[in-house]
Protein backbone atom coordinates (compact mmCIF):
# COMPACT_ATOMS: atom_id res chain seq x y z
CA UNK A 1 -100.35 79.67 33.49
CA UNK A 2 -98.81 82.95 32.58
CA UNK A 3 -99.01 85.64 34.90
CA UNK A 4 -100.22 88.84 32.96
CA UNK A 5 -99.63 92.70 34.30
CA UNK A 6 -99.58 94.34 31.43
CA UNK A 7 -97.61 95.83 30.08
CA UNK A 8 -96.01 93.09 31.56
CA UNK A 9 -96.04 88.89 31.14
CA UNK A 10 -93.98 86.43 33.35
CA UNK A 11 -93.96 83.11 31.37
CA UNK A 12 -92.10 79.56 31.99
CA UNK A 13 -89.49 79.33 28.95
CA UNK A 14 -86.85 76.75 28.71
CA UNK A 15 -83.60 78.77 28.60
CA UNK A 16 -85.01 82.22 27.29
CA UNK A 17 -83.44 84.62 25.54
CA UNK A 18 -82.91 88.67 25.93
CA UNK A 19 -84.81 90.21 22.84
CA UNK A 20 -86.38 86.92 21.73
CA UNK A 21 -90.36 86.95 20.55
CA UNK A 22 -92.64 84.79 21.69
CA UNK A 23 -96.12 84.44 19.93
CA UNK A 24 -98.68 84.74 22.16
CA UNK A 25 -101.96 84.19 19.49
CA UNK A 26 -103.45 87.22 20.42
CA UNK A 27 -100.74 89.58 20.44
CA UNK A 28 -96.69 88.83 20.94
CA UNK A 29 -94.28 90.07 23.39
CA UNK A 30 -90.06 90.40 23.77
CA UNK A 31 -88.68 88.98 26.47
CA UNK A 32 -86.62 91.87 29.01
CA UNK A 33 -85.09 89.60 31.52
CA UNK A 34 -84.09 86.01 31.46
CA UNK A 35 -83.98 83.35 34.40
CA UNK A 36 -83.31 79.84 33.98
CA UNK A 37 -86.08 78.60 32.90
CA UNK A 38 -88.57 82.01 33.55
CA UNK A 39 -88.76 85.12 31.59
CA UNK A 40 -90.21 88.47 32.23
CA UNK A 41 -92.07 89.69 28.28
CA UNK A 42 -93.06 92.86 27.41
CA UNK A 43 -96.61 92.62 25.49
CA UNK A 44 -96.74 94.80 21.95
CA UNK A 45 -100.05 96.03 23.27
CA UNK A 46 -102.11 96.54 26.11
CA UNK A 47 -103.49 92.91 25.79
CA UNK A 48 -105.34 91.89 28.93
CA UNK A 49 -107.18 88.47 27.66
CA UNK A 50 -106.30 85.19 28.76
CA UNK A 51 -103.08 83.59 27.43
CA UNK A 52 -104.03 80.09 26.38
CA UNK A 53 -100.98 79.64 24.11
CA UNK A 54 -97.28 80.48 24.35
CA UNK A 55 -95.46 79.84 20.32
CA UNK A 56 -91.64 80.60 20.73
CA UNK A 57 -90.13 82.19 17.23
CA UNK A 58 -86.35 81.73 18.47
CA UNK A 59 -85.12 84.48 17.17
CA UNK A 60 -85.09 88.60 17.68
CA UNK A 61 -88.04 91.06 15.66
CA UNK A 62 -87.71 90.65 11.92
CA UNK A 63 -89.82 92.28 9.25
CA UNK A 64 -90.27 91.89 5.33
CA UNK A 65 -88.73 94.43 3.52
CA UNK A 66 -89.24 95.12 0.00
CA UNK A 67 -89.42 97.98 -2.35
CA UNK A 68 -93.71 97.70 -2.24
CA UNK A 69 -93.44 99.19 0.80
CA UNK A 70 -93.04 102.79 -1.10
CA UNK A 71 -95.96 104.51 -1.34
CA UNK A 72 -97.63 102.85 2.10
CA UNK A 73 -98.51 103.69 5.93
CA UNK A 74 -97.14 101.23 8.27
CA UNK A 75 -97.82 101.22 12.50
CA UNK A 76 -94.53 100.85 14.26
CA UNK A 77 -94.22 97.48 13.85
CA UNK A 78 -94.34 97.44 10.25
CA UNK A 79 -97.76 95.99 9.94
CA UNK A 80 -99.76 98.08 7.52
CA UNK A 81 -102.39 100.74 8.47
CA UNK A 82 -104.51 100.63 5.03
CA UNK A 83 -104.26 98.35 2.33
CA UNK A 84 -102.00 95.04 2.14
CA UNK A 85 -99.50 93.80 3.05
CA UNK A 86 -96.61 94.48 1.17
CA UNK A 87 -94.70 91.86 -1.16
CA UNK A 88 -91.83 90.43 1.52
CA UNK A 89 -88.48 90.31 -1.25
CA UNK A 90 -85.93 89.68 1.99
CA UNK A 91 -86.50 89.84 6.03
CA UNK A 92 -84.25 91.59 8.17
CA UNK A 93 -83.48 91.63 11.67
CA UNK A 94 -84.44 95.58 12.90
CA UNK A 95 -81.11 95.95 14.68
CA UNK A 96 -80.02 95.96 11.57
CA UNK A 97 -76.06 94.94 10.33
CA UNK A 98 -73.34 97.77 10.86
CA UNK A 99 -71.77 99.00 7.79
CA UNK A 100 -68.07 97.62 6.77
CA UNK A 101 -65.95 100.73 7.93
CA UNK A 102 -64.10 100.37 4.77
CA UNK A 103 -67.17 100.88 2.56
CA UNK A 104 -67.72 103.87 3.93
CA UNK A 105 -67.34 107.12 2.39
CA UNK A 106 -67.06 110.82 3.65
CA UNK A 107 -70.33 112.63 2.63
CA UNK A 108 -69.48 115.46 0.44
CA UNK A 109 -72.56 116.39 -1.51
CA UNK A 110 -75.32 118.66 -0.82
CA UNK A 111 -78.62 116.94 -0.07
CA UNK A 112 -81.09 120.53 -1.10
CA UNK A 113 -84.28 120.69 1.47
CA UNK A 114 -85.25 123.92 -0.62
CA UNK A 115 -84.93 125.52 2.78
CA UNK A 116 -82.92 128.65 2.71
CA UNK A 117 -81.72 128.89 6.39
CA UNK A 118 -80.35 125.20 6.03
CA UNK A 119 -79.27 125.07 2.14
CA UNK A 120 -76.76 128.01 2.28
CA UNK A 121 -75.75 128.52 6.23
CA UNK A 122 -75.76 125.07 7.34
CA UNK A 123 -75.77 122.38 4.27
CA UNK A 124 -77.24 119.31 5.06
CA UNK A 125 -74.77 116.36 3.26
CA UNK A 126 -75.83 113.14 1.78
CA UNK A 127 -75.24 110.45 4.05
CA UNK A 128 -75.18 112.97 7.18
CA UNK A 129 -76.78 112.37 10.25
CA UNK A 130 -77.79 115.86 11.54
CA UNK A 131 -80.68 116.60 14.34
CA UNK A 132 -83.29 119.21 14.92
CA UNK A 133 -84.11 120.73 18.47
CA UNK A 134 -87.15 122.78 19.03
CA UNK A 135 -88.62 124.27 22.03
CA UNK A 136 -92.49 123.28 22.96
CA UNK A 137 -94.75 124.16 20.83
CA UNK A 138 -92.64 125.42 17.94
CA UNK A 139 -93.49 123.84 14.16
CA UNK A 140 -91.17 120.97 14.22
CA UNK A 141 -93.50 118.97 12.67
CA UNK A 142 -94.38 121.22 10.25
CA UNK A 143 -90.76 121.63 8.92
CA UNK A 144 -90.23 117.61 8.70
CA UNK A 145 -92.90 117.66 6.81
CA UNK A 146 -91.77 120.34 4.88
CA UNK A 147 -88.51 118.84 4.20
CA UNK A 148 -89.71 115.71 3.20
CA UNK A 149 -91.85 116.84 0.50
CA UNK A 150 -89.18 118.55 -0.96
CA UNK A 151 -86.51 115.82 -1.06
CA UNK A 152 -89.50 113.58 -1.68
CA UNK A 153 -89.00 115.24 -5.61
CA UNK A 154 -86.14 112.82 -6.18
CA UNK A 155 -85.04 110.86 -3.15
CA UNK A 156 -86.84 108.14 -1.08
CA UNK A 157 -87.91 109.01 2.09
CA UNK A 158 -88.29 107.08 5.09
CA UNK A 159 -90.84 108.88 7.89
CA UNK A 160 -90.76 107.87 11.96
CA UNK A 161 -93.37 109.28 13.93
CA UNK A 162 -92.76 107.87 17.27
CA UNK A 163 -95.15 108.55 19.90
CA UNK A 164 -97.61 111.13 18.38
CA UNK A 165 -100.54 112.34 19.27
CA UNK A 166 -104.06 111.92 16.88
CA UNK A 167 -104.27 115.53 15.88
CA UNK A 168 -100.49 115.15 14.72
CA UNK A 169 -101.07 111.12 13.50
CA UNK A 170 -103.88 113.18 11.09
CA UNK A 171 -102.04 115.78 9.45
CA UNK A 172 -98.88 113.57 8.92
CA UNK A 173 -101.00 111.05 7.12
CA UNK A 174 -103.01 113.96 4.90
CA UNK A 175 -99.96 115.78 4.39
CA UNK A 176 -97.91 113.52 2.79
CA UNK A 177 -100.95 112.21 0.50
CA UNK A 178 -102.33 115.44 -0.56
CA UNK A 179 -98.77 116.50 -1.41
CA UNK A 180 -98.23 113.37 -3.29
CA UNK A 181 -95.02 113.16 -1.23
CA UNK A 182 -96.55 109.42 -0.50
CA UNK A 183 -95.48 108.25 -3.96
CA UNK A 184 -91.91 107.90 -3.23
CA UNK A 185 -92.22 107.68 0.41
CA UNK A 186 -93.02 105.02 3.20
CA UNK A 187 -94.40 106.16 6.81
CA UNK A 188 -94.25 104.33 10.20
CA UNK A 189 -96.34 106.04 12.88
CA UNK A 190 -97.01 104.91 16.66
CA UNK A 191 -99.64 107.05 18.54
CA UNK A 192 -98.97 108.63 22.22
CA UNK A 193 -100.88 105.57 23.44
CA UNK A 194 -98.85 102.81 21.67
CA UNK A 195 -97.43 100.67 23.55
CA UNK A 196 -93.31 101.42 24.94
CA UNK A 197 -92.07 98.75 22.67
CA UNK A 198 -93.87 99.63 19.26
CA UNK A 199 -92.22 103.12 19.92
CA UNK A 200 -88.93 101.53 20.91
CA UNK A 201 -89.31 99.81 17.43
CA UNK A 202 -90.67 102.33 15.16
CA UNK A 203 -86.90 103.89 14.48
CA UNK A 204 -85.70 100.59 14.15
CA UNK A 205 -87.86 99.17 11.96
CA UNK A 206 -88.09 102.29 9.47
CA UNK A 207 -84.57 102.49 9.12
CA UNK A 208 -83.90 98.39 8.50
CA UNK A 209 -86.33 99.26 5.48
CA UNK A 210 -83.99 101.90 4.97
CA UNK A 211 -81.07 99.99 4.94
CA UNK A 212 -82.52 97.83 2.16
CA UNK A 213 -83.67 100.11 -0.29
CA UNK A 214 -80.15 102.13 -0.01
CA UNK A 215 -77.97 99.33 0.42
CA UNK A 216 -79.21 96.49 -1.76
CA UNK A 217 -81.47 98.97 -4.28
CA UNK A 218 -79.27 101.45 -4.85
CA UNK A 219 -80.99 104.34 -3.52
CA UNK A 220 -80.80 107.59 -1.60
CA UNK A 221 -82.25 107.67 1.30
CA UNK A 222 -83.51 110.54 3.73
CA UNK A 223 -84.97 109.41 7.13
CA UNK A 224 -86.70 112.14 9.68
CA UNK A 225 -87.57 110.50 13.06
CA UNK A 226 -89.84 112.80 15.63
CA UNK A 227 -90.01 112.95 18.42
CA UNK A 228 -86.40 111.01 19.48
CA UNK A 229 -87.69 112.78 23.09
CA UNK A 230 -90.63 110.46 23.32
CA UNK A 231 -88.45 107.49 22.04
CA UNK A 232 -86.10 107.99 24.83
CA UNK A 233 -89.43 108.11 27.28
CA UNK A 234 -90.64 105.18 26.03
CA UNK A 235 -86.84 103.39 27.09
CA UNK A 236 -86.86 105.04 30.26
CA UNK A 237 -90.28 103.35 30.76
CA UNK A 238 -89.04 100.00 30.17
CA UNK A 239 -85.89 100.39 31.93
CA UNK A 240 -88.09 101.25 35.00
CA UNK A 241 -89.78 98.14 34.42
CA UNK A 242 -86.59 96.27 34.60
CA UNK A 243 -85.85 98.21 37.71
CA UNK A 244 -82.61 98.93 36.30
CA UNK A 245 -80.65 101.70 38.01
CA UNK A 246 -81.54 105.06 36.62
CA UNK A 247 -79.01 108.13 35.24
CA UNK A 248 -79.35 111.09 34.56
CA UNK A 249 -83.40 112.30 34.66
CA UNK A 250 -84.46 108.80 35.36
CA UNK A 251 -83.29 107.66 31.78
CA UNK A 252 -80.99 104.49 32.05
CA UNK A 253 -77.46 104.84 32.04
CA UNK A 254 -76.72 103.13 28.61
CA UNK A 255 -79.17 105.83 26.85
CA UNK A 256 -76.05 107.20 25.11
CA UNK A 257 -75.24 103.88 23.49
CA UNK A 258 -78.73 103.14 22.76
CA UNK A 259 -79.32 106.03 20.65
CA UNK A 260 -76.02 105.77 19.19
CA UNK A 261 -77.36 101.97 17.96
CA UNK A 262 -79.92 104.49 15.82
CA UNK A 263 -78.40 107.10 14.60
CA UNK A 264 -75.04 105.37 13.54
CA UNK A 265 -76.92 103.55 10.94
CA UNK A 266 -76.82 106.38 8.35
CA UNK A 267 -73.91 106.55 5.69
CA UNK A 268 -72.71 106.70 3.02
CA UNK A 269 -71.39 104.04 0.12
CA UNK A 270 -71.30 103.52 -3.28
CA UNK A 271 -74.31 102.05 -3.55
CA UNK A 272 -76.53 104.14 -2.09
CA UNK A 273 -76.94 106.45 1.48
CA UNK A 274 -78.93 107.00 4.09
CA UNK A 275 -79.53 110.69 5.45
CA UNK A 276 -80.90 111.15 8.93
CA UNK A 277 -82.69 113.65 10.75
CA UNK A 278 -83.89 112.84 13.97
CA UNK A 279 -85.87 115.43 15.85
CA UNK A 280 -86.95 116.15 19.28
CA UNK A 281 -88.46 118.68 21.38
CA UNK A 282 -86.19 119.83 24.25
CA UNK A 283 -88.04 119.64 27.69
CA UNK A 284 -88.27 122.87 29.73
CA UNK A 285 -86.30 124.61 26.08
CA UNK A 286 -83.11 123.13 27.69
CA UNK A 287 -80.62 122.31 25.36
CA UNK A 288 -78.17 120.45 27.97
CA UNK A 289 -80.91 117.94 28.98
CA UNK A 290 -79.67 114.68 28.66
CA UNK A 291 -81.83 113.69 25.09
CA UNK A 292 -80.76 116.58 23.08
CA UNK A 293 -76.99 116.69 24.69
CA UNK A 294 -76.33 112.45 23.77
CA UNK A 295 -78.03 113.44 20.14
CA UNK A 296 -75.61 116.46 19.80
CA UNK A 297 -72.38 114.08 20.47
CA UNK A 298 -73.99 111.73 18.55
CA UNK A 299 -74.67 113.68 15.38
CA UNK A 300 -72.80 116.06 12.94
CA UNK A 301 -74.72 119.06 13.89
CA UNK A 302 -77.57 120.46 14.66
CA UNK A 303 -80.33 122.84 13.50
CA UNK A 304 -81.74 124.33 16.46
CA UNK A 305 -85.52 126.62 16.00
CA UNK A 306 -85.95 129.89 17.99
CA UNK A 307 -88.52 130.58 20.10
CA UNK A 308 -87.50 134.08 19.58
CA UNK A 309 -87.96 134.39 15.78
CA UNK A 310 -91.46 131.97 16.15
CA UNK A 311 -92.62 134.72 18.75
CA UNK A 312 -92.06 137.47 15.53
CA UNK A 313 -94.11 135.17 13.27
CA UNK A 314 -91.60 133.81 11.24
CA UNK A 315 -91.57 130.22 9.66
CA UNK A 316 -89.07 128.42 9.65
CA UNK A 317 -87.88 129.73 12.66
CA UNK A 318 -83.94 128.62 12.90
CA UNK A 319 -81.28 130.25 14.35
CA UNK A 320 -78.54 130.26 12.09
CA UNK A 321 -76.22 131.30 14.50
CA UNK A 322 -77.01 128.48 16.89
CA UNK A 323 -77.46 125.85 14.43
CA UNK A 324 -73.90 123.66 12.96
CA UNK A 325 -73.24 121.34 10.02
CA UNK A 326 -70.01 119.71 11.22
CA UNK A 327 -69.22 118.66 7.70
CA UNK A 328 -70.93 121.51 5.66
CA UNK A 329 -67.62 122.73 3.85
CA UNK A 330 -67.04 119.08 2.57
CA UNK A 331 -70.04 119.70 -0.19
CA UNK A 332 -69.70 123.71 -0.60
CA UNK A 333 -68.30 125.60 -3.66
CA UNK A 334 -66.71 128.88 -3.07
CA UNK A 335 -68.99 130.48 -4.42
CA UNK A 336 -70.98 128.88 -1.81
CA UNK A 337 -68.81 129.28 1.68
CA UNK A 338 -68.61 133.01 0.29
CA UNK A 339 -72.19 133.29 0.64
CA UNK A 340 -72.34 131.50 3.96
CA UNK A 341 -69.76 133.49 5.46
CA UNK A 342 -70.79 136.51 4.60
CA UNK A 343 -74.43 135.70 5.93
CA UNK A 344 -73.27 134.50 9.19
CA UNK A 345 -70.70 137.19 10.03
CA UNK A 346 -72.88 140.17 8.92
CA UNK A 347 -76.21 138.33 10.62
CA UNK A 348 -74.06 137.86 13.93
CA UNK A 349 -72.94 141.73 14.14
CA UNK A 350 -76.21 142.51 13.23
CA UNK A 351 -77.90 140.73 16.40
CA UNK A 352 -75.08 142.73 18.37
CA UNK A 353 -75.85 146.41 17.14
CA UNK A 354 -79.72 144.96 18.14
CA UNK A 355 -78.27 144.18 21.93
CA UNK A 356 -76.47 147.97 21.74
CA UNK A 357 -79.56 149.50 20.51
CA UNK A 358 -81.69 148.09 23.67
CA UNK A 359 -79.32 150.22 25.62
CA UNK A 360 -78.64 153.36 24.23
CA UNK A 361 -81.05 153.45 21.43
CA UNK A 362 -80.95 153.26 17.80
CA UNK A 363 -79.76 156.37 16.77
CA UNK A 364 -76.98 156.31 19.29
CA UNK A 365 -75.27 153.74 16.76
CA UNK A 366 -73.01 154.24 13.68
CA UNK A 367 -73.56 154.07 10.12
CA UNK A 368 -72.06 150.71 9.91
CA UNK A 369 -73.66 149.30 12.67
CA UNK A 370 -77.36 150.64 11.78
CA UNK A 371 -76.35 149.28 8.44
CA UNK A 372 -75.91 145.78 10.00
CA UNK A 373 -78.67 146.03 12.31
CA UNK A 374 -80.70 146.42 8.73
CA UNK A 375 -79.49 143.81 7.35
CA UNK A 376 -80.28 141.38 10.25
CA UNK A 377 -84.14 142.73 10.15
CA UNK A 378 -83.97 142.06 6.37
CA UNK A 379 -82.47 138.44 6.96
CA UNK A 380 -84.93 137.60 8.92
CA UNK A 381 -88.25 138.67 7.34
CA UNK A 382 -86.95 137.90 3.43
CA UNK A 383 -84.21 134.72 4.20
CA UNK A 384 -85.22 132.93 7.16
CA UNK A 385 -88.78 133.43 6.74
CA UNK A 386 -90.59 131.40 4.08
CA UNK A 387 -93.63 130.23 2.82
CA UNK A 388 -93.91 126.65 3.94
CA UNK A 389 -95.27 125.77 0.14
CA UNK A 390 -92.31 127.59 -0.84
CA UNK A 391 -89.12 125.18 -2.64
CA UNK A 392 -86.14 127.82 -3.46
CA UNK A 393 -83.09 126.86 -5.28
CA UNK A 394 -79.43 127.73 -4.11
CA UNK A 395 -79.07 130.42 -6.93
CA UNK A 396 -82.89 132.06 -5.55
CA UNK A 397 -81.36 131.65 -2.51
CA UNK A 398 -78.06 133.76 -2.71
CA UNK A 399 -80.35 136.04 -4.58
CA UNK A 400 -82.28 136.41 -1.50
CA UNK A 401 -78.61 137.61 0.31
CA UNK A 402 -77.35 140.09 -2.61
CA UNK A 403 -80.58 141.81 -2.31
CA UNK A 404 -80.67 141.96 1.15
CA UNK A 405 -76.64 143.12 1.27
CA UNK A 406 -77.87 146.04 -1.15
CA UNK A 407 -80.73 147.30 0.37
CA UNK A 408 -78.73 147.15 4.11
CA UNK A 409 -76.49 149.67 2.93
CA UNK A 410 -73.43 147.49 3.74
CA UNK A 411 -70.44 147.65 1.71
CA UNK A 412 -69.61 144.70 -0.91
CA UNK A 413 -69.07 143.16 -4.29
CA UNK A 414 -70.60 140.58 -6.21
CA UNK A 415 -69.76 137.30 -5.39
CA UNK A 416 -68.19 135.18 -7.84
């Protein structure tokens, strides 16, 4: 007889394999260790009923994957939450198949959010993989959803939520329909009281559907996975169970290849790409904890939000001066890297006449650096801050930055 504990089950296999499902009628469960002829499962739920039969699959988690699943909300397994199941065209393993280095091309064109602060400073590429960090508290969610019902105009989008509370499960789900973002979308959500494995597979499994509809259907693809913190809690939970030897913070010591097993599954090829965000909320607003520093090596950039500017009331709040697109000049005009340069420079000297100003006051400054320390205020309240129904264009966009260069008092010349 099976000895349950959940989230635990020890059951008598014949020569049991790591990662193999076993069907347990009720529920199912993966096995974490292996013994000769024992193995220690991990149950998908919180199952506590009697185990009266054990059904071996044989193989790792598979799901269907097919193009019906646009348009529908899945749980983390890919089961639906509402309405059928989709049409299976294929099944896929949700580890997924690495992509032929030779197939691979170097991003070089601009996927637009319609987010000022990310279209012109930091450009996010097709095929990228580029995070967002936010302090507690701050609208991450806000801005995923944001972004994905912008790109949702003429892309597909593929939408994690791993480990989310009800009040956040809600607005995700009536977001994305009232928007009609849903229609070229599909949405995998676990709840903060899922079990560790259906968040350990919600990534996985969203981006395996991912990796059909951009590699076999031709499409562009833009994934956003939140929160990649609470994915890495729900690993450190199981590694506990294993009672593996912990790293850094308690998380285990392979977390750095685990993630990488995620994230490295975006590209680009010339059939279609896959674009990835993954978010996370740093613990404590520390940027060198050991979630967002793996995702920073991991990734080609970053977009970091400012407690700072959310403090002043202004949405989206990202620090352009802290935030990187490794590969941003790859997909800029020069028209474009004009614009961004100019922004960046004149923002950064502006922050430093605000420092000067603390200390000796504002009229203690120059002309050119009250002129800068202008044109920082006006960055802030008319670029970075925007309505979050708001979609601008590049062109509105450096607009936004001739006006602002103008009105600051700062010397220039139209760009060309």
């Amino acid at each position: 007889m099976p000895s349950i504990k959940p989230p635990l089950i020890a059951v008598e296999l014949e020569n049991p394999m790591l990662g193999e499902v076993i069907d347990l009628e009720e529920t199912k469960a993966i096995v974490i260790a292996a013994y000769e002829n024992k193995a220690l499962a991990l149950l998908f739920d919180y199952y506590t009923g009697e185990i009266k039969q054990i059904n071996r699959q044989g193989n790792t988690y598979k799901i269907a994957v097919s193009e019906d699943y646009i348009g529908g909300i899945f749980n983390g397994f890919g089961e639906p939450i509402k309405g059928p199941k989709p049409y299976p065209e294929d099944y896929r393993d949700i580890n997924g198949l690495a992509i032929n280095p030779y197939a691979r091309k170097v991003p070089n064109e601009i996927l637009y959010t319609g987010i000022s602060s990310i279209d012109v400073a930091h450009p996010l590429l097709k095929g990228q993989k580029i995070a967002i960090f936010s302090p507690p508290g701050l609208p991450m969610e806000r801005l995923a959803l944001q972004i994905a019902r912008n790109v949702a105009k003429d892309k597909t989008i593929i939408f994690a939520a791993i480990g989310v509370p009800s009040d956040i499960y809600k607005m995700f789900i009536d977001e994305f329909i009232n928007t009609k973002a849903i229609m070229n979308s599909a949405i995998f959500i676990s709840k903060a009281d899922s079990s560790p494995i259906e968040k350990i597979y919600t990534p996985r499994v969203a981006l395996t559907l991912a990796e059909y509809l951009a590699f076999e259907k031709n499409r562009d693809v833009l994934v956003l996975m939140l929160d990649m913190t609470n994915y890495a809690d729900a690993l450190r939970e199981i590694s506990t169970l294993r009672k593996e030897i912990p790293s850094r913070r308690g998380y285990p010591a392979y977390l750095y290849t685990d993630l990488a097993s995620i994230y490295e599954r975006s590209g680009l090829t010339s059939k279609g790409s896959i674009t990835l965000i993954p978010m996370l909320t740093m613990p404590g607003n520390d940027i060198t904890h050991v979630v967002p520093d793996l995702t920073g090596y991991i990734t080609e950039g970053q977009y970091v939000l400012s407690q700072d500017l959310h403090s002043k009331n202004i949405y989206p709040p990202i620090d352009l001066l802290k935030s990187l697109s490794r590969l941003a000049k790859n997909g800029m005009s020069k028209k474009h890297k004009k614009y961004a340069d100019i922004l960046i420079k004149s923002y950064a000297k502006g922050l430093e006449a605000r420092d000067i100003a603390t200390i000796v006051g504002e009229d203690s400054l120059s002309k050119e650096d009250k002129a800068y320390l202008k044109f920082a205020e006006l960055v802030e309240k008319e670029f970075i801050k925007q309505d979050y129904y708001e979609y601008r264009s590049i062109e509105k966009s450096f607009e936004i930055i001739d006006s602002i260069l103008s009105q600051s008092g700062l010397p220039y010349s139209p760009i060309q």
